[in-house]
C-alpha atoms as a PDB file:
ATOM      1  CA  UNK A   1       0.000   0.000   0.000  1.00  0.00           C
ATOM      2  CA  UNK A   2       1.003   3.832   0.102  1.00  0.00           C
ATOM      3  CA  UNK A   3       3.798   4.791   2.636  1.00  0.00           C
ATOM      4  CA  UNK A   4       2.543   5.559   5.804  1.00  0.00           C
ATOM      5  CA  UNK A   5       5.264   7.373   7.972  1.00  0.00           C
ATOM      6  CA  UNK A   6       5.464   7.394  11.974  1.00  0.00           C
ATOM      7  CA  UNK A   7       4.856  10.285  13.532  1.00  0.00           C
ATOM      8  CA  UNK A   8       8.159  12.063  14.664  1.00  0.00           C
ATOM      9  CA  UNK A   9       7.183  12.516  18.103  1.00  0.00           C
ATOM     10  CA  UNK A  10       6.290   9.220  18.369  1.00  0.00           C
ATOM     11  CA  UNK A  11       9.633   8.318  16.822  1.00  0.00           C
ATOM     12  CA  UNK A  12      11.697  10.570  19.353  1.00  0.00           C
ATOM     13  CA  UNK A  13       9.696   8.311  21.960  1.00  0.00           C
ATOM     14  CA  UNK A  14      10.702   4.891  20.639  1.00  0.00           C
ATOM     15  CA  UNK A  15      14.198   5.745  20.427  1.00  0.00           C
ATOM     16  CA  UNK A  16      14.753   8.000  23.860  1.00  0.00           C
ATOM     17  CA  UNK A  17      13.215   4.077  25.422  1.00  0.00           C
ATOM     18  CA  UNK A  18      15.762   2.249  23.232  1.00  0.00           C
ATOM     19  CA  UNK A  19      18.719   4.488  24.283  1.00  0.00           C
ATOM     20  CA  UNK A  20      17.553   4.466  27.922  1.00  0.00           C
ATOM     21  CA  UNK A  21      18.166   0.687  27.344  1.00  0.00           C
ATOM     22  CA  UNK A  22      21.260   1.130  26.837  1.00  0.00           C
ATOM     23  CA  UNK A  23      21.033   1.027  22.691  1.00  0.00           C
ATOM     24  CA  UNK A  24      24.370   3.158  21.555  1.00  0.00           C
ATOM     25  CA  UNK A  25      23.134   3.071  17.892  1.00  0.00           C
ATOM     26  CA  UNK A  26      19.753   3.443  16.172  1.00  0.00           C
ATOM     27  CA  UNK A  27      19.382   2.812  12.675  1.00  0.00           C
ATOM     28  CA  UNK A  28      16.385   4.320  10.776  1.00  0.00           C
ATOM     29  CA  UNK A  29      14.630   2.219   8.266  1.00  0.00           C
ATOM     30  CA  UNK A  30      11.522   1.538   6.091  1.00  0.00           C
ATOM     31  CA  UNK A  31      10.381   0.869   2.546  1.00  0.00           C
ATOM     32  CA  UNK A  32      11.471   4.508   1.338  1.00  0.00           C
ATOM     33  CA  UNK A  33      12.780   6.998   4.137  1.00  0.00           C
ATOM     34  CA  UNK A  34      13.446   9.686   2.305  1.00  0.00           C
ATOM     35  CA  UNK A  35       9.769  10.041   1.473  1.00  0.00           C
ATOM     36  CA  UNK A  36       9.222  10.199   5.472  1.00  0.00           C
ATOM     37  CA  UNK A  37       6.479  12.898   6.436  1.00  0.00           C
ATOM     38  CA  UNK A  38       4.339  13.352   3.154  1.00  0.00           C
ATOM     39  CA  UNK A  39       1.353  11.596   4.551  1.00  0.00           C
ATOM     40  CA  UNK A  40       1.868  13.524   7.690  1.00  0.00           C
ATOM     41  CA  UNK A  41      -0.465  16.498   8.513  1.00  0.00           C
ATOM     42  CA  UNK A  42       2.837  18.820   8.767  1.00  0.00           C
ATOM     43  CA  UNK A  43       4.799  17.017   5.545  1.00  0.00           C
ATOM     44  CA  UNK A  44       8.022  16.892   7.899  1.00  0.00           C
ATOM     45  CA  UNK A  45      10.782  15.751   5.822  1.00  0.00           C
ATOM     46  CA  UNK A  46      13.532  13.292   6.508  1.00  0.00           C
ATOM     47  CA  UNK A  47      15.879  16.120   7.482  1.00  0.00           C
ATOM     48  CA  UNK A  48      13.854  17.244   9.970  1.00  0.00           C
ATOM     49  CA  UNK A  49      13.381  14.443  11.605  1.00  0.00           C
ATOM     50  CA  UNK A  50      17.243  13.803  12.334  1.00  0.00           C
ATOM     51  CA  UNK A  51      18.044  16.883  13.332  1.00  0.00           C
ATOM     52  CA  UNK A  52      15.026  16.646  15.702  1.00  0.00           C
ATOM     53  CA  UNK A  53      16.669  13.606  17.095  1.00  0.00           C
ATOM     54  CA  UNK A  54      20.292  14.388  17.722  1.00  0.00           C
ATOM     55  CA  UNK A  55      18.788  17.826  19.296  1.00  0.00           C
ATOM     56  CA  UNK A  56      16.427  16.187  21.704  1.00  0.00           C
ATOM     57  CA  UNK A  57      18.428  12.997  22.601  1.00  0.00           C
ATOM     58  CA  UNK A  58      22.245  14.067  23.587  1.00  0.00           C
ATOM     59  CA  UNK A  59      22.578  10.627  25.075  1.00  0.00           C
ATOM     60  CA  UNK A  60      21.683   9.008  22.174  1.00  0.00           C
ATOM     61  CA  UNK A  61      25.382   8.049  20.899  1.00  0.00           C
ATOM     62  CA  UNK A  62      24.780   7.277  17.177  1.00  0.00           C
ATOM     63  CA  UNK A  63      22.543   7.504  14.455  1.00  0.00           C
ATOM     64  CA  UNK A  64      22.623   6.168  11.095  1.00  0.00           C
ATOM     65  CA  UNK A  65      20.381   5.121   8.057  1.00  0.00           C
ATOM     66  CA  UNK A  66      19.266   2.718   5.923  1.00  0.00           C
ATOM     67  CA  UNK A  67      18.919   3.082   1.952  1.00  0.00           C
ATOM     68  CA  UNK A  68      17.681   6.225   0.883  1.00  0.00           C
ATOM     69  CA  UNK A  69      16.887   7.519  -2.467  1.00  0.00           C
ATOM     70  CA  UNK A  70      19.426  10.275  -3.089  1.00  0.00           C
ATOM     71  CA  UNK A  71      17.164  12.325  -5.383  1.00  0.00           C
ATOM     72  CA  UNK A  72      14.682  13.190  -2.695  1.00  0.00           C
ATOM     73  CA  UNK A  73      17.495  14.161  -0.212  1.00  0.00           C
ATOM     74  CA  UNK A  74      16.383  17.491   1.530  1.00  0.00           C
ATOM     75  CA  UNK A  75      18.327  20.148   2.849  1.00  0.00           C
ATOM     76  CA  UNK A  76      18.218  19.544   5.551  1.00  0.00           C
ATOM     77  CA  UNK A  77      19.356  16.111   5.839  1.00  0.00           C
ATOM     78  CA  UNK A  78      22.449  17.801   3.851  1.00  0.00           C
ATOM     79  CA  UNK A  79      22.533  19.933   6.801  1.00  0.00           C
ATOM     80  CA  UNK A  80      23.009  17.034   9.070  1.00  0.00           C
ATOM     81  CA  UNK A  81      25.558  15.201   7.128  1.00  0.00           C
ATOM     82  CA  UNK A  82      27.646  17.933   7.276  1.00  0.00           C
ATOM     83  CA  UNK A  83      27.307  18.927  10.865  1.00  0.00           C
ATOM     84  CA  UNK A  84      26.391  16.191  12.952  1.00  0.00           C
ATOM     85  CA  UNK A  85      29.213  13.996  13.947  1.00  0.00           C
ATOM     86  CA  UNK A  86      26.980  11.613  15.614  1.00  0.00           C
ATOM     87  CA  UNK A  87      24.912  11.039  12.153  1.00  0.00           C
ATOM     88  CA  UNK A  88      27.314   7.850  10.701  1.00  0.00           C
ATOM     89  CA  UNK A  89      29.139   9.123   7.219  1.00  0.00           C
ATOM     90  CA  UNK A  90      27.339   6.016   5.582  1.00  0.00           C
ATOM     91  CA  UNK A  91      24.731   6.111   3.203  1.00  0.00           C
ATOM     92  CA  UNK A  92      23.391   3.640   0.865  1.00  0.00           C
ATOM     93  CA  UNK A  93      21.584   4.717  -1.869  1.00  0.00           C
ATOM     94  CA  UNK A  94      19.013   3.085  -4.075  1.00  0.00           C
ATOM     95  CA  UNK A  95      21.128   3.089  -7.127  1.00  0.00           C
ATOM     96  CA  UNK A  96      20.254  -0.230  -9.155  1.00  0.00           C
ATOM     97  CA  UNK A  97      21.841   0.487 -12.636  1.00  0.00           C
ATOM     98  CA  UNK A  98      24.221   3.329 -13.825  1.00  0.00           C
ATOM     99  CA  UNK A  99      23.031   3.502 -17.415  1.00  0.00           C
ATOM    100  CA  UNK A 100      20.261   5.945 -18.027  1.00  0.00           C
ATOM    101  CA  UNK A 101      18.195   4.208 -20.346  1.00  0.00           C
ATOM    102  CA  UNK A 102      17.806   1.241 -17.849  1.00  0.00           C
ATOM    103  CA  UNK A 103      17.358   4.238 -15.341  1.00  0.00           C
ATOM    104  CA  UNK A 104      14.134   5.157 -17.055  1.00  0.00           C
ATOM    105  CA  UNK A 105      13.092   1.674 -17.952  1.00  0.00           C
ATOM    106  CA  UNK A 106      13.238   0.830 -14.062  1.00  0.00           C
ATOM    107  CA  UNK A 107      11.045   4.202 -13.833  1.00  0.00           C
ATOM    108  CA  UNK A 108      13.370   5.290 -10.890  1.00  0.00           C
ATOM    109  CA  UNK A 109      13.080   8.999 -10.137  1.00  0.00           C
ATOM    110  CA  UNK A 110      17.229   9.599 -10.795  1.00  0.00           C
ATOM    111  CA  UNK A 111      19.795   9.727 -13.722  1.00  0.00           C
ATOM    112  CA  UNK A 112      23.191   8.956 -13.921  1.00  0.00           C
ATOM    113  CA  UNK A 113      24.244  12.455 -13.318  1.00  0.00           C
ATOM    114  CA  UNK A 114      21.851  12.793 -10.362  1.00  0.00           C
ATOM    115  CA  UNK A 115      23.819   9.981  -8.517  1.00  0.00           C
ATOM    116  CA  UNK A 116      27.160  11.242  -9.108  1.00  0.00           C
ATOM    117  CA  UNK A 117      26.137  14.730  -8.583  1.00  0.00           C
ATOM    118  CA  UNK A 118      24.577  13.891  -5.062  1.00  0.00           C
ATOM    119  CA  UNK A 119      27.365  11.369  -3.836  1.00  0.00           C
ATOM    120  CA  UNK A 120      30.196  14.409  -4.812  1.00  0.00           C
ATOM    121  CA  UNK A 121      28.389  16.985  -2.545  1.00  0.00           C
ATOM    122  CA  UNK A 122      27.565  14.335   0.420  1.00  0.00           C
ATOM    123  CA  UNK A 123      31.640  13.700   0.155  1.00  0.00           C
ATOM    124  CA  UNK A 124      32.107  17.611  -0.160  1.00  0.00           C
ATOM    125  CA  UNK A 125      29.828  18.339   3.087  1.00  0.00           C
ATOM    126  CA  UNK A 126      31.477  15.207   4.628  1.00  0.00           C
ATOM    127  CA  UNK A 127      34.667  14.013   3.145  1.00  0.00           C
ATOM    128  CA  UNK A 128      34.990  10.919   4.912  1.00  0.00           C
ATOM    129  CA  UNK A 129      31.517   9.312   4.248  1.00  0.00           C
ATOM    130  CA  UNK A 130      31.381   6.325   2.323  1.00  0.00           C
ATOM    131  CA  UNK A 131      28.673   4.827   0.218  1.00  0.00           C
ATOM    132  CA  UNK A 132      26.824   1.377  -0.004  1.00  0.00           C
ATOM    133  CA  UNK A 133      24.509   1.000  -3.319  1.00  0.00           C
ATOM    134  CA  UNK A 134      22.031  -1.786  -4.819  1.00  0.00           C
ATOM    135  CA  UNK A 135      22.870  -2.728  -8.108  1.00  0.00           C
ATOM    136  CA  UNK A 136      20.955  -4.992 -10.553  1.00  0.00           C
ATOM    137  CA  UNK A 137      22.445  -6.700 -13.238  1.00  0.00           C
ATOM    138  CA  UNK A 138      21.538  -8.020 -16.355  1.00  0.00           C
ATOM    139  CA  UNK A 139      18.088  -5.950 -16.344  1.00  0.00           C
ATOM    140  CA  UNK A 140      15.280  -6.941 -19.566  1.00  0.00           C
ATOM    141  CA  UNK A 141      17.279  -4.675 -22.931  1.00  0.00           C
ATOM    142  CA  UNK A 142      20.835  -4.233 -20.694  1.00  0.00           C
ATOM    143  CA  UNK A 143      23.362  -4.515 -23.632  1.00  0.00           C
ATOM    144  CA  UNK A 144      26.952  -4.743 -23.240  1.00  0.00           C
ATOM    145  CA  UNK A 145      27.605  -1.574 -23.071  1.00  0.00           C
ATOM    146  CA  UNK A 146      25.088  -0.608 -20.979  1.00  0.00           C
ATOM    147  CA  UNK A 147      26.597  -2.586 -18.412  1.00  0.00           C
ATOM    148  CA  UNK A 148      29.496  -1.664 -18.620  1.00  0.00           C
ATOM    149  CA  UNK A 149      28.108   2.141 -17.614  1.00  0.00           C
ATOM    150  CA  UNK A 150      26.748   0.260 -14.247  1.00  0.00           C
ATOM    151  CA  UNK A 151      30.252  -1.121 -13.804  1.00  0.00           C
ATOM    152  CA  UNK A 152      31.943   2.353 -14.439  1.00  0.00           C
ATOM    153  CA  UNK A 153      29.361   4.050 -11.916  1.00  0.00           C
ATOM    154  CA  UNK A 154      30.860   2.377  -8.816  1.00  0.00           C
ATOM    155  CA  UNK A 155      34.083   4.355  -9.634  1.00  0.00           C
ATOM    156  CA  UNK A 156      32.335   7.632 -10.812  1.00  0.00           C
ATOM    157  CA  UNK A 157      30.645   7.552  -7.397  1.00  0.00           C
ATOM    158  CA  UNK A 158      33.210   6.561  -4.949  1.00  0.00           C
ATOM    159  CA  UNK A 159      30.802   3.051  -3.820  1.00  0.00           C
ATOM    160  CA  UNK A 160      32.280   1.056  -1.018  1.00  0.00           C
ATOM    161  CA  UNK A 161      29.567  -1.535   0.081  1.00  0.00           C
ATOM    162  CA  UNK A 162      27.473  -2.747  -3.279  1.00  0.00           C
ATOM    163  CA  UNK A 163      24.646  -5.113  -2.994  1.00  0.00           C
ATOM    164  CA  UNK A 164      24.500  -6.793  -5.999  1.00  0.00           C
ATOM    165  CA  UNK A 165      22.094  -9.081  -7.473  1.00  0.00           C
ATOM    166  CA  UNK A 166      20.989 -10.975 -10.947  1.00  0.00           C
ATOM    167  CA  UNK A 167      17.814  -9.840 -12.295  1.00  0.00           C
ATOM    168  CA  UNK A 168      14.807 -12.346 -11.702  1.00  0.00           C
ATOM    169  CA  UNK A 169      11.354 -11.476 -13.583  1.00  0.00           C
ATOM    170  CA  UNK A 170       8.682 -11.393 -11.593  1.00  0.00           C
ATOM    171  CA  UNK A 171       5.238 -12.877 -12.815  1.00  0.00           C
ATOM    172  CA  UNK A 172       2.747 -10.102 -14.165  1.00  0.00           C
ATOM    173  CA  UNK A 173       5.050  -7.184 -14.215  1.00  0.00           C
ATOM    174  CA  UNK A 174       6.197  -4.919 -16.536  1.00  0.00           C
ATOM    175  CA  UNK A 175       9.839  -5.940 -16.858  1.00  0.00           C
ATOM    176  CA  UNK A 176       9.172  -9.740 -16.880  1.00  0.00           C
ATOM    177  CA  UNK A 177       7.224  -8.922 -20.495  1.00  0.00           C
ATOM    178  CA  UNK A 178      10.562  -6.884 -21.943  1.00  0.00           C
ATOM    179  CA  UNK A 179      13.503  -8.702 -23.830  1.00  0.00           C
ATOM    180  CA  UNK A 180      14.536 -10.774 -21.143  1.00  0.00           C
ATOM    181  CA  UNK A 181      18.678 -10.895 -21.248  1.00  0.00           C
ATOM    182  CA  UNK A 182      19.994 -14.512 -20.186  1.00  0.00           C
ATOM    183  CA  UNK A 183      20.534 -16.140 -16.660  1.00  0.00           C
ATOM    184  CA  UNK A 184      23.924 -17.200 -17.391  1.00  0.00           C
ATOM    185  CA  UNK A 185      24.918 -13.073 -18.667  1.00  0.00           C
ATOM    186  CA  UNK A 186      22.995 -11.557 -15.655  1.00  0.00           C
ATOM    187  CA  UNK A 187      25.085 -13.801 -13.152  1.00  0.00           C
ATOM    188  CA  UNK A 188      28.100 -13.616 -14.927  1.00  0.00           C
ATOM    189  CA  UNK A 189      27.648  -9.621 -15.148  1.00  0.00           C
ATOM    190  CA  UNK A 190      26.554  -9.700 -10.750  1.00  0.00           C
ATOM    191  CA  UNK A 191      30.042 -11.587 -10.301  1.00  0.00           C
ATOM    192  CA  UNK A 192      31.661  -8.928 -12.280  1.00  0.00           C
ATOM    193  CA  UNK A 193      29.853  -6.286  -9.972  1.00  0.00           C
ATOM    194  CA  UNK A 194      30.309  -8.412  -7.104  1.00  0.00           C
ATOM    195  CA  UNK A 195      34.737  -8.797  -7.686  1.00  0.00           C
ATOM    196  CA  UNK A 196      34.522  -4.482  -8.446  1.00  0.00           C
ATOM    197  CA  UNK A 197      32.602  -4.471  -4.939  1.00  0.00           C
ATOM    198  CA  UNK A 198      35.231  -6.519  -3.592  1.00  0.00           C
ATOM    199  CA  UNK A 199      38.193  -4.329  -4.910  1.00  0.00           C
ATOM    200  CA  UNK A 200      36.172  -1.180  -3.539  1.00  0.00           C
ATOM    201  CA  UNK A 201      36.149  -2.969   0.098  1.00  0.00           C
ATOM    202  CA  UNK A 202      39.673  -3.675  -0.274  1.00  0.00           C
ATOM    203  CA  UNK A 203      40.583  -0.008  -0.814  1.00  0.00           C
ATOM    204  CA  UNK A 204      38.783   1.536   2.028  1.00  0.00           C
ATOM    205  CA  UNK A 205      39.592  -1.434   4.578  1.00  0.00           C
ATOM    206  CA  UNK A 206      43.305  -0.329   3.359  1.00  0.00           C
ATOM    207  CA  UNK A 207      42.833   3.293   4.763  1.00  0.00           C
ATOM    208  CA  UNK A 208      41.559   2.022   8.080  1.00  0.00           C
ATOM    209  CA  UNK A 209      44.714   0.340   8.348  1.00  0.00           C
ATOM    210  CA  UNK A 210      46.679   1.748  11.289  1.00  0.00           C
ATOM    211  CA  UNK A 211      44.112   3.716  12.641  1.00  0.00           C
ATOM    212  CA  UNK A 212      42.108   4.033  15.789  1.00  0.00           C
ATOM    213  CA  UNK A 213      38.432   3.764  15.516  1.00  0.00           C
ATOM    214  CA  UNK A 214      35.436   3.503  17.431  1.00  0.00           C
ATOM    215  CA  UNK A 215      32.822   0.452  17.179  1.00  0.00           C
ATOM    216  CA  UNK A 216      29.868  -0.549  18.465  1.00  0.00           C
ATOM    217  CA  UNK A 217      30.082  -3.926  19.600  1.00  0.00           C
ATOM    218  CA  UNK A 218      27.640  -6.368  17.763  1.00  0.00           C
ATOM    219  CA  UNK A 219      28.315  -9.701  18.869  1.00  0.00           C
ATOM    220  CA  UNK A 220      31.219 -11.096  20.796  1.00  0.00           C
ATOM    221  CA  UNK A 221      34.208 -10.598  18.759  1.00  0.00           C
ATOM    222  CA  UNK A 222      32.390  -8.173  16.051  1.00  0.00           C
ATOM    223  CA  UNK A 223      32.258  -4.564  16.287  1.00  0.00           C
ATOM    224  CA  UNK A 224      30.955  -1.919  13.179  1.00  0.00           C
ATOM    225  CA  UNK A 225      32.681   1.365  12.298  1.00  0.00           C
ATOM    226  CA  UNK A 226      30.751   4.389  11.768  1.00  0.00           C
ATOM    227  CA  UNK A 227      31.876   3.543   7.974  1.00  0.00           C
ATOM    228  CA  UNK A 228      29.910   0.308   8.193  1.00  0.00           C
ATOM    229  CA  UNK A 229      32.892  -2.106   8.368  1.00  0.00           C
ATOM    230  CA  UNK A 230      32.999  -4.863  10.465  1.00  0.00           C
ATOM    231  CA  UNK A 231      35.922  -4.956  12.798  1.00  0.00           C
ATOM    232  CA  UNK A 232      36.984  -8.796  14.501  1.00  0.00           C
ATOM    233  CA  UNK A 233      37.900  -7.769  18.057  1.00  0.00           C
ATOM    234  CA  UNK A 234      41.195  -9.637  19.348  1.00  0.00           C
ATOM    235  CA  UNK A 235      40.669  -8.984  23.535  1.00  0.00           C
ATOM    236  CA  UNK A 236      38.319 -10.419  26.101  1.00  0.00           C
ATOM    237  CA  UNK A 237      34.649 -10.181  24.917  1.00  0.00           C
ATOM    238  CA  UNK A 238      32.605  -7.036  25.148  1.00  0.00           C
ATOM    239  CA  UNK A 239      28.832  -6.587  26.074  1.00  0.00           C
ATOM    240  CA  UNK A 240      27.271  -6.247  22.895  1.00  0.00           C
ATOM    241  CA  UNK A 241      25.613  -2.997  22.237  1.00  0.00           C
ATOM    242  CA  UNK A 242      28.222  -1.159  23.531  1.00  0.00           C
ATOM    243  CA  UNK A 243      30.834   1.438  22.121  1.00  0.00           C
ATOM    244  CA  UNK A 244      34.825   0.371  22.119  1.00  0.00           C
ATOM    245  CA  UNK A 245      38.010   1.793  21.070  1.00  0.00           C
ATOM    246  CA  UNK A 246      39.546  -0.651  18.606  1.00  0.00           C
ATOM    247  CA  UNK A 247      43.528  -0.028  16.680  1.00  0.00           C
ATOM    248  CA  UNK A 248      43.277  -1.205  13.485  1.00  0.00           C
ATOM    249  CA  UNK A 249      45.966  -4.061  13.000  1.00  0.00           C
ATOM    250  CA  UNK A 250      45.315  -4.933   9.430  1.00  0.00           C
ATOM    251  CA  UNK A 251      42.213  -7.053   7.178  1.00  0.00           C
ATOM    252  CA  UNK A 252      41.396  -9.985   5.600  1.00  0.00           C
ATOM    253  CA  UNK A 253      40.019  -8.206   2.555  1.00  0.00           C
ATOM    254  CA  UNK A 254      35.883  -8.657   4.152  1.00  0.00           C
ATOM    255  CA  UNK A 255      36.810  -7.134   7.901  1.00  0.00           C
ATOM    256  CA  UNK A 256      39.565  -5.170   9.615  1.00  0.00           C
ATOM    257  CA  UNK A 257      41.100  -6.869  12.490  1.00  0.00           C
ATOM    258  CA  UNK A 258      41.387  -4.616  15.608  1.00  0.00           C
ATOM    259  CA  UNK A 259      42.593  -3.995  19.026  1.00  0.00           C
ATOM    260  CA  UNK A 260      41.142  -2.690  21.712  1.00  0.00           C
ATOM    261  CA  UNK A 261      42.507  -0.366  23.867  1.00  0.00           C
ATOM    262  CA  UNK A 262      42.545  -1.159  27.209  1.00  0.00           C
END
């Protein structure tokens, strides 16, 4: 059905309990979050809402979200990305193809340009975020070179974490009755997504290299950055859900390895 968005003081609610229970990070998530508010009497916008948040819950240590669809990024969301420390320089944005006429075949509300434009003023405001994206391959009428445009994107945009996948019709919609391109190319274009992805990783697990960072501990020996990477903990085990101090010793090309200081 339509969106339907919690209202924020409701939201401020949930999350002041959650923190009071000793929750260190709150992720915000739904079907489409950057279409929060529309259906609300107000029309408060995503923006809003976080900045509404880190004002009226100090305690609350950090905040980060789930996809969003960069062309309906507001202001002051921007805002918040580059001013709030405690808002995690991770996004992950609803890409799924970086060619435009697959773009407008997938009747997404972006262009090529629109993604690269938006993830080189999010890195301008913030120059240490990083981004996650979902990427389709092998979409009904994706040519070769086509492809290759989705393949080039992940570079033009600076993506870190990519969530790739084959595309898989699906009974009675429009896509599954276009010029369906074969299994075996759609999976052997995802792998080719999937080893870029890989590379990507590589690179920014590289920079972390040496450094100290800060984790929130989410099992016993696994702890996330505010980047999103996972860190394996070498010391005695920590209570999950809370924040540690970890030296970065090196990676195994998925997760750094870390210390933590005593």
């Amino acid at each position: 059905g339509n969106s339907r968005s919690v209202p924020m003081g409701e939201i401020v609610t949930q999350v002041r309990k959650l923190v009071g229970n000793g929750y260190r990070e709150i992720v915000l998530t739904g079907v489409d979050i950057t279409s929060y508010g529309a259906d609300l009497e107000s029309a408060p916008r995503l923006g809003m809402l976080v900045q509404r948040l880190l004002k009226e819950l100090p305690e609350l240590a950090r905040l980060r979200l789930s996809s969003i669809d960069q062309v309906e990024a507001d202001a002051d969301l921007m805002r918040a990305i580059a001013d709030e420390p405690r808002l995690m320089p991770h996004l992950h944005i609803s890409l799924q193809a970086g060619d435009d006429m697959i773009l407008k075949r997938m009747k997404r509300r972006h262009l090529r340009a629109d993604a690269i434009r938006f993830c080189e003023e999010a890195r301008r405001l913030r120059p240490d975020i990083v981004f996650g994206a979902d990427l389709i391959a092998g979409f009904p009428t994706e040519t070769d070179a086509m492809f290759e445009r989705s393949l080039e994107i992940v570079e033009s945009c600076g993506l870190t974490w990519l969530h790739v996948f084959p595309f898989s019709p699906r009974k009675g919609t429009p896509a599954a009755r276009m010029p369906q391109v074969p299994r075996a190319v759609a999976k052997e274009r995802a792998a080719r997504l999937r080893a870029k992805g890989e590379t990507m990783v590589g690179r920014h697990l590289d920079l972390e290299s040496g450094r100290t960072v800060e984790v929130v501990v989410e099992s016993e020996r696994i702890g996330r950055t505010p980047h999103f990477a996972e860190v394996e903990l070498v010391a005695p085990s920590f209570a999950i859900g809370k924040l540690a101090e970890a030296r970065v010793t090196g990676h195994d090309g998925r997760r750094l390895q870390g210390e933590v200081r005593p």
